[in-house]
C-alpha atoms as a PDB file:
ATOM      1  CA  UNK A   1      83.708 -81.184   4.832  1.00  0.00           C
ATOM      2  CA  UNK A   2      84.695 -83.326   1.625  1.00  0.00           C
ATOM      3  CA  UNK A   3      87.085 -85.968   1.690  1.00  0.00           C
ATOM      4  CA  UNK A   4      89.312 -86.405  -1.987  1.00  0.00           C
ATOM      5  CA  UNK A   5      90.807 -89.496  -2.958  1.00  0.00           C
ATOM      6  CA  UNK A   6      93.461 -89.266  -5.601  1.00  0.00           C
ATOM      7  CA  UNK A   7      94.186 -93.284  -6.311  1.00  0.00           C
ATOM      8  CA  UNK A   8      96.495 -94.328  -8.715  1.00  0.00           C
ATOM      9  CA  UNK A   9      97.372 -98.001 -10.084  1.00  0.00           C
ATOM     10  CA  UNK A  10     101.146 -98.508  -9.804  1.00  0.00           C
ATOM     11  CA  UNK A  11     103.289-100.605 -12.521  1.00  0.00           C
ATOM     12  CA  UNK A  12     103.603-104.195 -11.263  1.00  0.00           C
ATOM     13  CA  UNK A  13     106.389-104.562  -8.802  1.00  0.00           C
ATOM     14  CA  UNK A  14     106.489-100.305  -8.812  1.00  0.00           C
ATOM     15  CA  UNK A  15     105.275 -99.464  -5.179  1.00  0.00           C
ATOM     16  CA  UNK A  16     108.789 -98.680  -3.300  1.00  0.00           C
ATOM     17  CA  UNK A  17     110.222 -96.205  -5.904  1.00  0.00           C
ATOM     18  CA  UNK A  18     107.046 -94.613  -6.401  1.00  0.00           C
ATOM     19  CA  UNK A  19     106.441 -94.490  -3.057  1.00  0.00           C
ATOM     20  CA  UNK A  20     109.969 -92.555  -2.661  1.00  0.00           C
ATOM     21  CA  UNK A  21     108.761 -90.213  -5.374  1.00  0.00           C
ATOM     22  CA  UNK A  22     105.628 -89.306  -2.650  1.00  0.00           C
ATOM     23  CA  UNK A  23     107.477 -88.727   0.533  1.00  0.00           C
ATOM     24  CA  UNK A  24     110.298 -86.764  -1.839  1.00  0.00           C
ATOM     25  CA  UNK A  25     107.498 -84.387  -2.929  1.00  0.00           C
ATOM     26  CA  UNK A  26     105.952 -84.007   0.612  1.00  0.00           C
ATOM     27  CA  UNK A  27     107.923 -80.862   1.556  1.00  0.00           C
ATOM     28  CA  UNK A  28     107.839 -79.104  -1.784  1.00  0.00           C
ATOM     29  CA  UNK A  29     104.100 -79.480  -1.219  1.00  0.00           C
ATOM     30  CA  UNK A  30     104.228 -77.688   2.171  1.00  0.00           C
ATOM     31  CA  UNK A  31     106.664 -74.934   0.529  1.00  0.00           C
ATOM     32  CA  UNK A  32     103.582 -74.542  -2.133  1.00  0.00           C
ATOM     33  CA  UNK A  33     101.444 -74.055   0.740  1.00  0.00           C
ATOM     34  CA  UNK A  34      99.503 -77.211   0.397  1.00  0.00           C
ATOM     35  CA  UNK A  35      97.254 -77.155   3.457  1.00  0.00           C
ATOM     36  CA  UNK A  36      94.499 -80.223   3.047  1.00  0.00           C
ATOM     37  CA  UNK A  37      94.762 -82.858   6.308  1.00  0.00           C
ATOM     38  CA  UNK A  38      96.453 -85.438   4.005  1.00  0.00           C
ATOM     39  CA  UNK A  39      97.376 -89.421   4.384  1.00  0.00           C
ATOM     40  CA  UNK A  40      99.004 -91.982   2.287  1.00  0.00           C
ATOM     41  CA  UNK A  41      97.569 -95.077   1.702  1.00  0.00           C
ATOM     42  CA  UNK A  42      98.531 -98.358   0.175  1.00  0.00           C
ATOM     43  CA  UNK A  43      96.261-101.563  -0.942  1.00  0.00           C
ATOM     44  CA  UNK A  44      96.190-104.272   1.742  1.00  0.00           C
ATOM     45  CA  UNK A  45      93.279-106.398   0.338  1.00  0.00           C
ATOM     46  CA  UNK A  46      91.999-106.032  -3.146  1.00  0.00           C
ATOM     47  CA  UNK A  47      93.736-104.708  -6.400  1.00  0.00           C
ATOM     48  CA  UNK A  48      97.527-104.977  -5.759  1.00  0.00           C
ATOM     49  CA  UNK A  49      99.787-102.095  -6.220  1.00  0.00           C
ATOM     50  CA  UNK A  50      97.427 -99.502  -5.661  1.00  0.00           C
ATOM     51  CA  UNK A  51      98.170 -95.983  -3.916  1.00  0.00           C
ATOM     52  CA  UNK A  52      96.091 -93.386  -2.604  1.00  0.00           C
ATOM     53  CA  UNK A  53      96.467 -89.788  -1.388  1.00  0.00           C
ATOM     54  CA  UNK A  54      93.448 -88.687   0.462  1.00  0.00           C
ATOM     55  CA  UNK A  55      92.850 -84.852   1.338  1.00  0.00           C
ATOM     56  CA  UNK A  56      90.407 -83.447   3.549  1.00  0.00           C
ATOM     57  CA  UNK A  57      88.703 -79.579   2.680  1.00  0.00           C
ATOM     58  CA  UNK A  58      86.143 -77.713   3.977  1.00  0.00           C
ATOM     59  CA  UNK A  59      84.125 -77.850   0.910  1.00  0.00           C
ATOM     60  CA  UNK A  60      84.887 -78.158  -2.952  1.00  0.00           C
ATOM     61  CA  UNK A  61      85.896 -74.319  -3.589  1.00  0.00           C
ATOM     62  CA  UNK A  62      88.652 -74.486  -0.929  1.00  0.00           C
ATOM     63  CA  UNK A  63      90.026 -77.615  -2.610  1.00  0.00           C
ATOM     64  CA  UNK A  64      89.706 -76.286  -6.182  1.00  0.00           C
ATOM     65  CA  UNK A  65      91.727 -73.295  -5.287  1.00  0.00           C
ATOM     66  CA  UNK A  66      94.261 -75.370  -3.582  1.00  0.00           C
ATOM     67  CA  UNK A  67      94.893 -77.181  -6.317  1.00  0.00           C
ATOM     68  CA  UNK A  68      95.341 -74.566  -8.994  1.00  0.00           C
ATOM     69  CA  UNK A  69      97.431 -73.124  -6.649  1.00  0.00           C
ATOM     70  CA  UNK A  70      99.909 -75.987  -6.322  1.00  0.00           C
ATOM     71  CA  UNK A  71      99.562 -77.807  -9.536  1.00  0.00           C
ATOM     72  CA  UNK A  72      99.902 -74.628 -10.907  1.00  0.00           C
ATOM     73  CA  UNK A  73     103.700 -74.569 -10.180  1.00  0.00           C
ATOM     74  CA  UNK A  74     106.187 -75.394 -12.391  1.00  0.00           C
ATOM     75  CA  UNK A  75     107.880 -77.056  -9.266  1.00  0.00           C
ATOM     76  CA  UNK A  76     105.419 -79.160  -8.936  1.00  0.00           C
ATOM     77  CA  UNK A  77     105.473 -80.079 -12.494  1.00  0.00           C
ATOM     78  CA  UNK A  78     108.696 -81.108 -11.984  1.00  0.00           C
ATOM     79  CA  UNK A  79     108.189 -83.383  -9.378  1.00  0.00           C
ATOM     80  CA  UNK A  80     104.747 -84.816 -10.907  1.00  0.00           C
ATOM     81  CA  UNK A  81     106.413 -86.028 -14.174  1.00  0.00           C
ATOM     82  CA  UNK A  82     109.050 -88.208 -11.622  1.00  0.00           C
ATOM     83  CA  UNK A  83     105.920 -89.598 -10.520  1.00  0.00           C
ATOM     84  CA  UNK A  84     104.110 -90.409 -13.783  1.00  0.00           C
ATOM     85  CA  UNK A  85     106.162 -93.145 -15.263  1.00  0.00           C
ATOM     86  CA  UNK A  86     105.603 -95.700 -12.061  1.00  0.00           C
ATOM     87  CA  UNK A  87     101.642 -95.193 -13.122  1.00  0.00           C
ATOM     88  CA  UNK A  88      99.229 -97.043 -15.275  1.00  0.00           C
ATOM     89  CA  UNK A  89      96.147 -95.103 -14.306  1.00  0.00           C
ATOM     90  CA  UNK A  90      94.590 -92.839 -11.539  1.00  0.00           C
ATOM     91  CA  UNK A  91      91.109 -91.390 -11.166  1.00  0.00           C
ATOM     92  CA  UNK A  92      89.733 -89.453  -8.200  1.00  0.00           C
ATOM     93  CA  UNK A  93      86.919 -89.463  -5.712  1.00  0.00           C
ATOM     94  CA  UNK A  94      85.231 -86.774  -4.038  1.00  0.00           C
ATOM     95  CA  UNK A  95      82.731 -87.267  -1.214  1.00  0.00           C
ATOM     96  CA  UNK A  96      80.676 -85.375   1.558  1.00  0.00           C
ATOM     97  CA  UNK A  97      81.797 -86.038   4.904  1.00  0.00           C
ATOM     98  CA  UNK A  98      78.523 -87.158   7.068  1.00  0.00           C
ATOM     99  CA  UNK A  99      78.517 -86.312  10.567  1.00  0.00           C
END
C-alpha cells in the first residue's frame, strides 16, 4: 500500500476560500470515480497556510491510472483552475506503507 500526499502552500490569509474550493470539488470527484481512501489536512504546527490531500492505493499503478482517469476530465479541469489562484506552490509525496 502507498500513501500520496498532494500538499500545497496557500496565499497568506487564503485557507477558508480555498478550502471551499476542496469540499466543492469532493462530489465531482466521486462522479469521476475517484476511489483512493482520502483525508484533508491542514497545518497546525509548522509552515502556516499549508493544505494537504492524502490518498491511499494499493500500489503506484492503481494510483497512476486513477489519476489519468480523473485529471483527465475536462470537469475536473474546470474545477482545478478555481483552485489554482489561492496557491503559491504544491509538490507531492509518495511513500510505502510499512506494516
Amino acid at each position: 500500500m502507498i500513501v500520496v500526499r498532494n500538499v500545497f502552500r496557500l496565499k497568506f490569509g487564503q485557507a477558508k476560500p480555498a478550502l471551499a474550493v476542496w469540499k466543492e470539488g469532493g462530489p465531482l470527484m466521486k462522479k469521476l470515480g475517484f476511489s483512493g481512501g482520502s483525508r484533508m489536512l491542514t497545518d497546525l504546527v509548522g509552515p502556516s497556510y499549508t493544505f494537504v490531500f492524502e490518498n491511499t492505493y494499493d500500489n503506484l499503478t492503481m494510483m497512476e491510472s486513477e489519476m489519468k482517469k480523473v485529471m483527465g476530465s475536462p470537469d475536473w479541469r474546470t474545477w482545478y483552475d478555481k483552485l489554482v489562484p489561492y496557491c503559491e506552490e504544491g509538490y507531492r509525496e509518495v511513500f510505502n506503507v510499512v506494516e
